[in-house]
N, C-alpha and C. Protein backbone atom coordinates (compact mmCIF):
# COMPACT_ATOMS: atom_id res chain seq x y z
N UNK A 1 -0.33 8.03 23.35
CA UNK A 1 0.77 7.84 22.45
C UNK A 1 0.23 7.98 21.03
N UNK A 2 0.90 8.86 20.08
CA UNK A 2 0.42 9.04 18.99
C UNK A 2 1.46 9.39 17.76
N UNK A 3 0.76 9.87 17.00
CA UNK A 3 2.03 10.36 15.87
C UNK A 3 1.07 11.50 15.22
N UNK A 4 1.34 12.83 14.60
CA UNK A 4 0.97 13.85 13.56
C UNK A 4 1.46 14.36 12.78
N UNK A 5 0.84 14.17 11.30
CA UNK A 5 2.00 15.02 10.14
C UNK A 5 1.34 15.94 9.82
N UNK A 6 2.36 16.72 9.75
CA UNK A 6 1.68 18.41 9.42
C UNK A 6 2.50 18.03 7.76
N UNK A 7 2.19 19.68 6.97
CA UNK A 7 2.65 19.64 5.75
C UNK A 7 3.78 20.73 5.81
N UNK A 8 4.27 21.12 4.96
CA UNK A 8 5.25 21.77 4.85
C UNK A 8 4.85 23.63 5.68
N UNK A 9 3.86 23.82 5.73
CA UNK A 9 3.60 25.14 6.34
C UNK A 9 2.28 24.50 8.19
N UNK A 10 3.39 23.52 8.52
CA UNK A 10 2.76 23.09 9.78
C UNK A 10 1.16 22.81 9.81
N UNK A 11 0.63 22.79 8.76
CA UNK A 11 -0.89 22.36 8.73
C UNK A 11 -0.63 20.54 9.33
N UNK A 12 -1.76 20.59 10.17
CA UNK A 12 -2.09 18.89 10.65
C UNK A 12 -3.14 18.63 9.30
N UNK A 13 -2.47 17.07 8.68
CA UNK A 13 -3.05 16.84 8.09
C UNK A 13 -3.69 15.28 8.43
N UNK A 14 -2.86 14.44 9.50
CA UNK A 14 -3.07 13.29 9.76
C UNK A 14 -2.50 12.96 11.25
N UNK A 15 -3.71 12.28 11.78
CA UNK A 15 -3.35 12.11 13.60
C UNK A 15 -3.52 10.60 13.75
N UNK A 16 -2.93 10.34 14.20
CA UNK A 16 -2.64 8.73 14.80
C UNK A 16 -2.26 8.50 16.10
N UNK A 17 -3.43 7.82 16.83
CA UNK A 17 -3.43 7.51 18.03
C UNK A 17 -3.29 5.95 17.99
N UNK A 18 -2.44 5.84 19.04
CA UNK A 18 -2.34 3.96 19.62
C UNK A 18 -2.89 4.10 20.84
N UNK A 19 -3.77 3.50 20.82
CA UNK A 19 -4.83 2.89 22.27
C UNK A 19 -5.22 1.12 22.21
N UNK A 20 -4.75 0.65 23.48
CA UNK A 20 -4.90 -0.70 23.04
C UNK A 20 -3.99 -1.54 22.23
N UNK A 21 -3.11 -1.07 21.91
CA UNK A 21 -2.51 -1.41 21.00
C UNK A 21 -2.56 -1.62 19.45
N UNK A 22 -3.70 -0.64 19.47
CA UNK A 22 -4.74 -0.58 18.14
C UNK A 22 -3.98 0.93 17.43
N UNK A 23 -3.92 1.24 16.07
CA UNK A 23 -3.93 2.39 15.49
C UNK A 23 -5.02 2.69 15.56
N UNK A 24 -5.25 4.17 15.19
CA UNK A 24 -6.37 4.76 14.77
C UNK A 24 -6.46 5.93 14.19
N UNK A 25 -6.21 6.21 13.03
CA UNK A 25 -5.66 7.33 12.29
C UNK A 25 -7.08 8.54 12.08
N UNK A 26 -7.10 9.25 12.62
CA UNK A 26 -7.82 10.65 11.09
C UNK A 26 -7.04 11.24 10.30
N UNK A 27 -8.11 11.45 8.77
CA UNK A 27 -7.40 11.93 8.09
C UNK A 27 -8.29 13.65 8.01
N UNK A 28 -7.39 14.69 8.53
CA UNK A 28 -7.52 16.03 8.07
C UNK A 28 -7.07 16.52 6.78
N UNK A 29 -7.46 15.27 5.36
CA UNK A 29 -6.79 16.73 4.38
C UNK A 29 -7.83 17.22 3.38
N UNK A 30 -7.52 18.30 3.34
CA UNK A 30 -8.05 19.42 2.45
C UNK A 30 -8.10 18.96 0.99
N UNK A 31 -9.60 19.40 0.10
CA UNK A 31 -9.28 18.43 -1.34
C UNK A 31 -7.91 19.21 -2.25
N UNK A 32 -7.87 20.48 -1.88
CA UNK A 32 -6.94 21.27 -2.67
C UNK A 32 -5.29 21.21 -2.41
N UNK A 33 -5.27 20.25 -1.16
CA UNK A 33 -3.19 20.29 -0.82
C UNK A 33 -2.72 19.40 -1.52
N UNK A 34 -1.38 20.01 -1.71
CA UNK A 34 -0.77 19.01 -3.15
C UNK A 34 0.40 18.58 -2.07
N UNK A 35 0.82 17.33 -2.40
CA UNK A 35 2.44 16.53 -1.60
C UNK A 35 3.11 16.60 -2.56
N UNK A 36 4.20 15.96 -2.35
CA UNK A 36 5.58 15.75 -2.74
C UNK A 36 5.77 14.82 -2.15
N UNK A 37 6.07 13.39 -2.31
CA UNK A 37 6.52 12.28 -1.35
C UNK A 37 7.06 11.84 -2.15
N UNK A 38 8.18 11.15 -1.50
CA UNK A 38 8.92 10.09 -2.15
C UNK A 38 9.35 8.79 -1.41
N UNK A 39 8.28 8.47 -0.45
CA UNK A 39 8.09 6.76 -0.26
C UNK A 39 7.33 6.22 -1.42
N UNK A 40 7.73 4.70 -1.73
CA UNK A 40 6.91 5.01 -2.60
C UNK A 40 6.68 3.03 -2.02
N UNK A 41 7.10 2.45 -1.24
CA UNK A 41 6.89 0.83 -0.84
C UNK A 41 5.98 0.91 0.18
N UNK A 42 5.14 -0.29 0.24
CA UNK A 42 4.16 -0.22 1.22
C UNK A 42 4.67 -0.49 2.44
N UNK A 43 5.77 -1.07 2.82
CA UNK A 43 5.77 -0.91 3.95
C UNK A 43 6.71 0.31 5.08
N UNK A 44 6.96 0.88 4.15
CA UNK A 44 7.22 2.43 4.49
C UNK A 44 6.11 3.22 4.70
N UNK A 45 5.45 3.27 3.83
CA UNK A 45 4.12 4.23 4.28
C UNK A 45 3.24 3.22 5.91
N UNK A 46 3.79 2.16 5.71
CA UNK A 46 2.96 1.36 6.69
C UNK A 46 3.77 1.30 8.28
N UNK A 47 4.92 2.07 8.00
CA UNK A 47 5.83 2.22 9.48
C UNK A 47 5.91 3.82 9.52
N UNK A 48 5.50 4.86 8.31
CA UNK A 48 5.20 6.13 8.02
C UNK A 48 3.57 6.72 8.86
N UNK A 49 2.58 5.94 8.75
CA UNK A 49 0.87 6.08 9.44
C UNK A 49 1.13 5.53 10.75
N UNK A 50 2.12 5.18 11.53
CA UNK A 50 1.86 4.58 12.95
C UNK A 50 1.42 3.43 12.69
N UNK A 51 2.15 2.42 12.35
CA UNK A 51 1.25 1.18 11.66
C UNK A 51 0.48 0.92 11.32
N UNK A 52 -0.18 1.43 10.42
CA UNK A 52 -1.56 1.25 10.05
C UNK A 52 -1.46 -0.11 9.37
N UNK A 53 -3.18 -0.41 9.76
CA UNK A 53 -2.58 -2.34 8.76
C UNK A 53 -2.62 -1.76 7.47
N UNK A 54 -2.11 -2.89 6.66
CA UNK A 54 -1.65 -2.57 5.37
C UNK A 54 -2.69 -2.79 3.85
N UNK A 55 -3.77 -2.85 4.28
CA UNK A 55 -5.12 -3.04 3.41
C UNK A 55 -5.52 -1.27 3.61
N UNK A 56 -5.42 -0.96 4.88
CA UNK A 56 -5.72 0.95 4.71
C UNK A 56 -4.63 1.76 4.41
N UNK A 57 -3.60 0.77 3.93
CA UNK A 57 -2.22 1.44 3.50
C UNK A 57 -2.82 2.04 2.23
N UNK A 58 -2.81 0.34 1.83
CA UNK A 58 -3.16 0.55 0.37
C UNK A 58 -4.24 1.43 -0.21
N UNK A 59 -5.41 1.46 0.78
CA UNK A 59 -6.59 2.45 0.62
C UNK A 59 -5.87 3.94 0.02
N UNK A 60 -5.11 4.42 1.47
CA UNK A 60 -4.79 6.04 0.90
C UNK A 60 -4.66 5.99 -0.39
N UNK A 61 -3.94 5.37 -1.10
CA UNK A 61 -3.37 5.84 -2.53
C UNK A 61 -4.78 5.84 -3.27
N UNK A 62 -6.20 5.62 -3.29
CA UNK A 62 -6.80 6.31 -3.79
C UNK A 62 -7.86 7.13 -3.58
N UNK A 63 -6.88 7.60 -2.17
CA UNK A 63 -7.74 9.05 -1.68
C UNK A 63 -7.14 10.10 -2.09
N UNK A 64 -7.48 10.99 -1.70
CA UNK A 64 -6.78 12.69 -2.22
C UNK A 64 -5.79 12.88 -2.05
N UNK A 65 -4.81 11.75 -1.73
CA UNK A 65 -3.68 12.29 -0.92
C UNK A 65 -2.31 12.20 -1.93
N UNK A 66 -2.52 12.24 -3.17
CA UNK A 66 -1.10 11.79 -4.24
C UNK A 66 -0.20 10.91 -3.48
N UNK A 67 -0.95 9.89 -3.51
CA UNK A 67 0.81 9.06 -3.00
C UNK A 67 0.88 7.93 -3.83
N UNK A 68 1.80 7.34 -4.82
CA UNK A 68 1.85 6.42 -5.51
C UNK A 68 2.31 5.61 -4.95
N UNK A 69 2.11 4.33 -4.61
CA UNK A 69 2.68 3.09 -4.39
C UNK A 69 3.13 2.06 -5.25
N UNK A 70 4.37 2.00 -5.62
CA UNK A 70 4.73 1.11 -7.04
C UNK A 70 4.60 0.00 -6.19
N UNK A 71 5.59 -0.34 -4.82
CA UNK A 71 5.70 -1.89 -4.49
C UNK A 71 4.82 -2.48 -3.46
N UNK A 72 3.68 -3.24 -3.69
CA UNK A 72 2.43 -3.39 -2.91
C UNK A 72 2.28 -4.25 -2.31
N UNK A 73 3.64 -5.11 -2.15
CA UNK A 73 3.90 -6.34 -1.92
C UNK A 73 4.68 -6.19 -0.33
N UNK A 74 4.02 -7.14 0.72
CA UNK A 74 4.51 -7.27 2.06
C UNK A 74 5.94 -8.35 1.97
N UNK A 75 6.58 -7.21 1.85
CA UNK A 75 8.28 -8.73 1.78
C UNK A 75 8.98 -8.72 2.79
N UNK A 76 8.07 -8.27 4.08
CA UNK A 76 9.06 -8.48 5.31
C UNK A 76 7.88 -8.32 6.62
N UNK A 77 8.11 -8.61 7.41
CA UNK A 77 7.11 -9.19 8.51
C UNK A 77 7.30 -7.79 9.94
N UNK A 78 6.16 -7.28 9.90
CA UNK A 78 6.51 -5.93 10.79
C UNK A 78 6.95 -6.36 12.17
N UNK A 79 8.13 -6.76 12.83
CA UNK A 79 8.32 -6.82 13.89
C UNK A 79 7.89 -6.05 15.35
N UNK A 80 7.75 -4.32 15.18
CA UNK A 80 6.98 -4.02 16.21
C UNK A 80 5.45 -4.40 16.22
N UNK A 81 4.74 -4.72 15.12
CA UNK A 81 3.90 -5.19 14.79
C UNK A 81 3.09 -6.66 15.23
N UNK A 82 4.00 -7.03 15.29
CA UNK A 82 4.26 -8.53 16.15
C UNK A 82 4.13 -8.36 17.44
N UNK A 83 5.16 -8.18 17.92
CA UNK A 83 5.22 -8.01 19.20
C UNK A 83 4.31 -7.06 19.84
N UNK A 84 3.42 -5.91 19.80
CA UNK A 84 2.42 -4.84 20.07
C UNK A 84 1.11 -6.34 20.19
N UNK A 85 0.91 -7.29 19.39
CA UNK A 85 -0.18 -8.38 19.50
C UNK A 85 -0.06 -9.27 20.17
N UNK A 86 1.34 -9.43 20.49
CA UNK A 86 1.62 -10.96 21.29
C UNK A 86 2.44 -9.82 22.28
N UNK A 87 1.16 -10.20 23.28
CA UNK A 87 1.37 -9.54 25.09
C UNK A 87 2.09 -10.44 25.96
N UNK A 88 2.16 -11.60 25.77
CA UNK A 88 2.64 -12.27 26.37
C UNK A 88 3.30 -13.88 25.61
N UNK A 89 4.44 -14.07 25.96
CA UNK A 89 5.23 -15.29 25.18
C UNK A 89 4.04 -16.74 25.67
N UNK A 90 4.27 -17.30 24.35
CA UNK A 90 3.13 -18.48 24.27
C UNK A 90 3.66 -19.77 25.63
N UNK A 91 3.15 -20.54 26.17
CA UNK A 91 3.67 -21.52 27.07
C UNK A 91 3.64 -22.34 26.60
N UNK A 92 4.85 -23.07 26.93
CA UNK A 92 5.56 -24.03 26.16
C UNK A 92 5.43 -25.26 26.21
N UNK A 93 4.91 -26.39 25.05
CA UNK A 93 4.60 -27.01 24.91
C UNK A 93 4.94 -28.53 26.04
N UNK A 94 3.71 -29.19 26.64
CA UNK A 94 4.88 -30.16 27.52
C UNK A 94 4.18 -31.19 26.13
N UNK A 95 5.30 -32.53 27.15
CA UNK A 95 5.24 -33.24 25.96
C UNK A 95 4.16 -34.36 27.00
N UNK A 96 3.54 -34.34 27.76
CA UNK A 96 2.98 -35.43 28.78
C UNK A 96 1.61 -35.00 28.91
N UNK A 97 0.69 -35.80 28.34
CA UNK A 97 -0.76 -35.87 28.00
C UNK A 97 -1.54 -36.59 29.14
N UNK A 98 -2.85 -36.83 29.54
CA UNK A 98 -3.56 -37.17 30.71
C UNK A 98 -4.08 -38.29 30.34
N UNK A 99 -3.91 -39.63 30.82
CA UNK A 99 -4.31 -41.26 30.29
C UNK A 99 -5.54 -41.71 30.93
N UNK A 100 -6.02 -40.44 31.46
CA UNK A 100 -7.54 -40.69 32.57
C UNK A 100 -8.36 -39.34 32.74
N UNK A 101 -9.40 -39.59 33.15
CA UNK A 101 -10.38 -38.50 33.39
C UNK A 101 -9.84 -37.71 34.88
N UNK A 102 -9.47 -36.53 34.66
CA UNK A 102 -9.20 -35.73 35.44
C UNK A 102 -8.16 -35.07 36.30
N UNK A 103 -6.79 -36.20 35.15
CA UNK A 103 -5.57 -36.36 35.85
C UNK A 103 -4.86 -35.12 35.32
N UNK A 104 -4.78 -34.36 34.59
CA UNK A 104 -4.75 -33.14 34.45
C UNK A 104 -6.07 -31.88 34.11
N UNK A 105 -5.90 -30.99 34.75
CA UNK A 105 -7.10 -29.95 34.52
C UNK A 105 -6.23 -28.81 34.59
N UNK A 106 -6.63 -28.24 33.32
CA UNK A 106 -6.11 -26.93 33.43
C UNK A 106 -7.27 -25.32 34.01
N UNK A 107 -6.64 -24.85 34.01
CA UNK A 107 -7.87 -24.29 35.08
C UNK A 107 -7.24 -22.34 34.58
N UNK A 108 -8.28 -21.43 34.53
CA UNK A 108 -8.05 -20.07 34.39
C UNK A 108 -9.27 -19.18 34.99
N UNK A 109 -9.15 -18.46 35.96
CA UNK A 109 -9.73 -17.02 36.29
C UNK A 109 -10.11 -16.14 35.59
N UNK A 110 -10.89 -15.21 35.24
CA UNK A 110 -11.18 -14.04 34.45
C UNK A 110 -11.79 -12.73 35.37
N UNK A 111 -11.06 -12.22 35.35
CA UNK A 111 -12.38 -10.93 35.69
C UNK A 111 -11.27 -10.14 36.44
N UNK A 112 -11.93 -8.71 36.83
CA UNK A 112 -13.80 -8.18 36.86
C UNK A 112 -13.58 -7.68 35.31
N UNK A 113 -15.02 -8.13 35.11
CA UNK A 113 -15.65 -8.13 33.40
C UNK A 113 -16.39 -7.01 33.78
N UNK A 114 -16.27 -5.96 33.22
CA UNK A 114 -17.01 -4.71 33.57
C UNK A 114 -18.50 -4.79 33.81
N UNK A 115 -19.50 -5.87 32.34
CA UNK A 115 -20.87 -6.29 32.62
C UNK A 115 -21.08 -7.26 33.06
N UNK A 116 -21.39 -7.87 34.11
CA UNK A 116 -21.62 -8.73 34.78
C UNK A 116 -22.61 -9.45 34.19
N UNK A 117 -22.30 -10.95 34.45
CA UNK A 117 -23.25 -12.04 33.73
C UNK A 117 -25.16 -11.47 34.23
N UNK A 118 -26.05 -12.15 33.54
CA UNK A 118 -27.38 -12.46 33.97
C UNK A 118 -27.39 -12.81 35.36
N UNK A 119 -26.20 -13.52 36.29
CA UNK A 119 -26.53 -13.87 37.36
C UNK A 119 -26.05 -12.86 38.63
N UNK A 120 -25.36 -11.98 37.99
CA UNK A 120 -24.30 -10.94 38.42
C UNK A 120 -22.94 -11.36 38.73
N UNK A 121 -22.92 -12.00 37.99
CA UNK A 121 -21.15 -12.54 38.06
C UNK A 121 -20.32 -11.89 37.23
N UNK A 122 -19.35 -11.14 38.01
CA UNK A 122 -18.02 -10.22 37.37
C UNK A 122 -17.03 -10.96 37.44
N UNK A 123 -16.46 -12.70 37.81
CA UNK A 123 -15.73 -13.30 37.37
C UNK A 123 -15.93 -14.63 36.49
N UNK A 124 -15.16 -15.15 36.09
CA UNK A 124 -16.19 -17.16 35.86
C UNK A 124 -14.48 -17.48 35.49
N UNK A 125 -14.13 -18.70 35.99
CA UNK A 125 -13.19 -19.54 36.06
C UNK A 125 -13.74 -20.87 35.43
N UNK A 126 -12.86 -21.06 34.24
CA UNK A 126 -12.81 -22.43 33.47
C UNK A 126 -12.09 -23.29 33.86
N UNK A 127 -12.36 -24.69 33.86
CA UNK A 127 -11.95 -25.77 34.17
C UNK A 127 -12.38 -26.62 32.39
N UNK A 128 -10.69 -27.25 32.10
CA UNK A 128 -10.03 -28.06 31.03
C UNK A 128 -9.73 -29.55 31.52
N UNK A 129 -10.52 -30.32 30.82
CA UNK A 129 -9.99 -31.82 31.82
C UNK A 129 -9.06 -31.96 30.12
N UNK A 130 -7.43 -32.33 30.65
CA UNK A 130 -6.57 -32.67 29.73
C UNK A 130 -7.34 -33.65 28.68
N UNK A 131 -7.87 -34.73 29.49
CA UNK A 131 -8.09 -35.88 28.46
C UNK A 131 -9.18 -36.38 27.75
N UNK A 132 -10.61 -35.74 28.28
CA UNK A 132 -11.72 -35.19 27.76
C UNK A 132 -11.93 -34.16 27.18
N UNK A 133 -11.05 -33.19 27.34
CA UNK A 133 -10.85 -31.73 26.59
C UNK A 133 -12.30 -31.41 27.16
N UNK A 134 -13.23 -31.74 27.58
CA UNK A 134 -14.49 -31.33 28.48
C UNK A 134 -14.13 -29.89 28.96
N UNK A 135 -14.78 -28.93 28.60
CA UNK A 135 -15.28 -27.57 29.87
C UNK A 135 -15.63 -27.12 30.68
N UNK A 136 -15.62 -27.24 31.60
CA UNK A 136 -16.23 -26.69 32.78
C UNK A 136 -16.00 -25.32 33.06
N UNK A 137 -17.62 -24.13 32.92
CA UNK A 137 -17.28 -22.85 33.05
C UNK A 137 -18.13 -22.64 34.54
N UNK A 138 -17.60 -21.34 35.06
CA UNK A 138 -18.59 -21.36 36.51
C UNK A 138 -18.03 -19.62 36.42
N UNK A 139 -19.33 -18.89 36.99
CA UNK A 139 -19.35 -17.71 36.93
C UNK A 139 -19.08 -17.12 38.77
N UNK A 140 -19.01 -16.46 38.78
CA UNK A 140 -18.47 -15.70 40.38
C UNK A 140 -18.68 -14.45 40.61
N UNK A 141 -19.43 -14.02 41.78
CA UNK A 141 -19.52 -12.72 42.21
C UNK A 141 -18.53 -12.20 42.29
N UNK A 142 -17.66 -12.73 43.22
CA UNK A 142 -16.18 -11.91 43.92
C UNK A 142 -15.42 -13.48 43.85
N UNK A 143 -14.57 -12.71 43.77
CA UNK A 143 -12.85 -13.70 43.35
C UNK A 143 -13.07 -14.70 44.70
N UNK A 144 -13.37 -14.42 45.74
CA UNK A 144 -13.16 -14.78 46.93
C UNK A 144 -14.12 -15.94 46.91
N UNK A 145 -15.11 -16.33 45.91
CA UNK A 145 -16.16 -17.73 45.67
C UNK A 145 -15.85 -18.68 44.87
N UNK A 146 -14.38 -18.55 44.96
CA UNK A 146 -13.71 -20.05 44.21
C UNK A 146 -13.81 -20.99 44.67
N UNK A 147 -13.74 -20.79 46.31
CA UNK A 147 -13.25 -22.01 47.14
C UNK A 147 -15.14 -22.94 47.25
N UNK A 148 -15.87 -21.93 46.62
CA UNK A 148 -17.56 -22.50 46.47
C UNK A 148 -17.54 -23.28 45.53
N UNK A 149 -16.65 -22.82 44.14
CA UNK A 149 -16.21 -23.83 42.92
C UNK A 149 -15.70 -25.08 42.79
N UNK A 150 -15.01 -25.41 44.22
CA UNK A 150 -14.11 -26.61 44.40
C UNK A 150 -14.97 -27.73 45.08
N UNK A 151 -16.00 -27.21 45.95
CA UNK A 151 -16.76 -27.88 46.92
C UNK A 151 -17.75 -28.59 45.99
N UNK A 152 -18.28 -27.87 44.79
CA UNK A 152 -19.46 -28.97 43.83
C UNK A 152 -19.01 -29.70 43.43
């Protein structure tokens, strides 16, 4: 998924790829091409580059590229922007805390982690005691050595 602006005689002058949910722009321009633009707010040019964040917004304007930016000021909050970072809605707050050691544990899986730990572990599952906030991390060959995690 990407975006490319050519110039008025179809020259590519700028390519923008989203991978990850990341931009990643090149810039192809020539020191001698002249523009004509008339965006002139940052966050137009900043929904104009495929979102580029808005610190390399501001960069272009003093590269080769004539683009003036009078208004440099973020006065509105990029909504696809938002949402492209937050993959998943946050879980919702309970209101009931743990009055003892171990009466809640929150607990999460990871993996396969492409490099495997020092021990060769391509998973490790954390353990959260609610009321010690204590960690417990444990690393894993195969998903299938949890039930080895429960037994220590």
């Amino acid at each position: 998924m990407g975006c490319n602006i050519n110039n008025a005689n179809r020259i590519l002058i700028v390519t923008a790829r989203l991978t990850n949910n990341k931009s990643h722009s090149t810039l192809l321009v020539a020191m001698h091409m002249q523009f004509h633009v008339r965006l002139r707010h940052l966050t137009s040019w900043h929904k104009r580059m495929a979102h580029l964040n808005m610190a390399n917004v501001r960069k272009l304007e003093s590269c080769a590229m004539c683009i003036t930016i009078t208004n440099k000021d973020v006065d509105t909050v990029c909504i696809p922007c938002c949402e492209a970072k937050q993959t998943q809605l946050p879980f919702p707050h309970s209101g009931f805390r743990a009055n003892a050691l171990l009466e809640i544990a929150h607990t999460d899986l990871c993996g396969p982690i492409e490099t495997p730990s020092a021990g060769g572990g391509k998973y490790f599952i954390t353990f959260i005691d609610d009321y010690s906030c204590k960690v417990y991390v444990y690393f894993l060959k195969r998903k299938m050595d949890i039930k080895s995690v429960f037994k220590t």
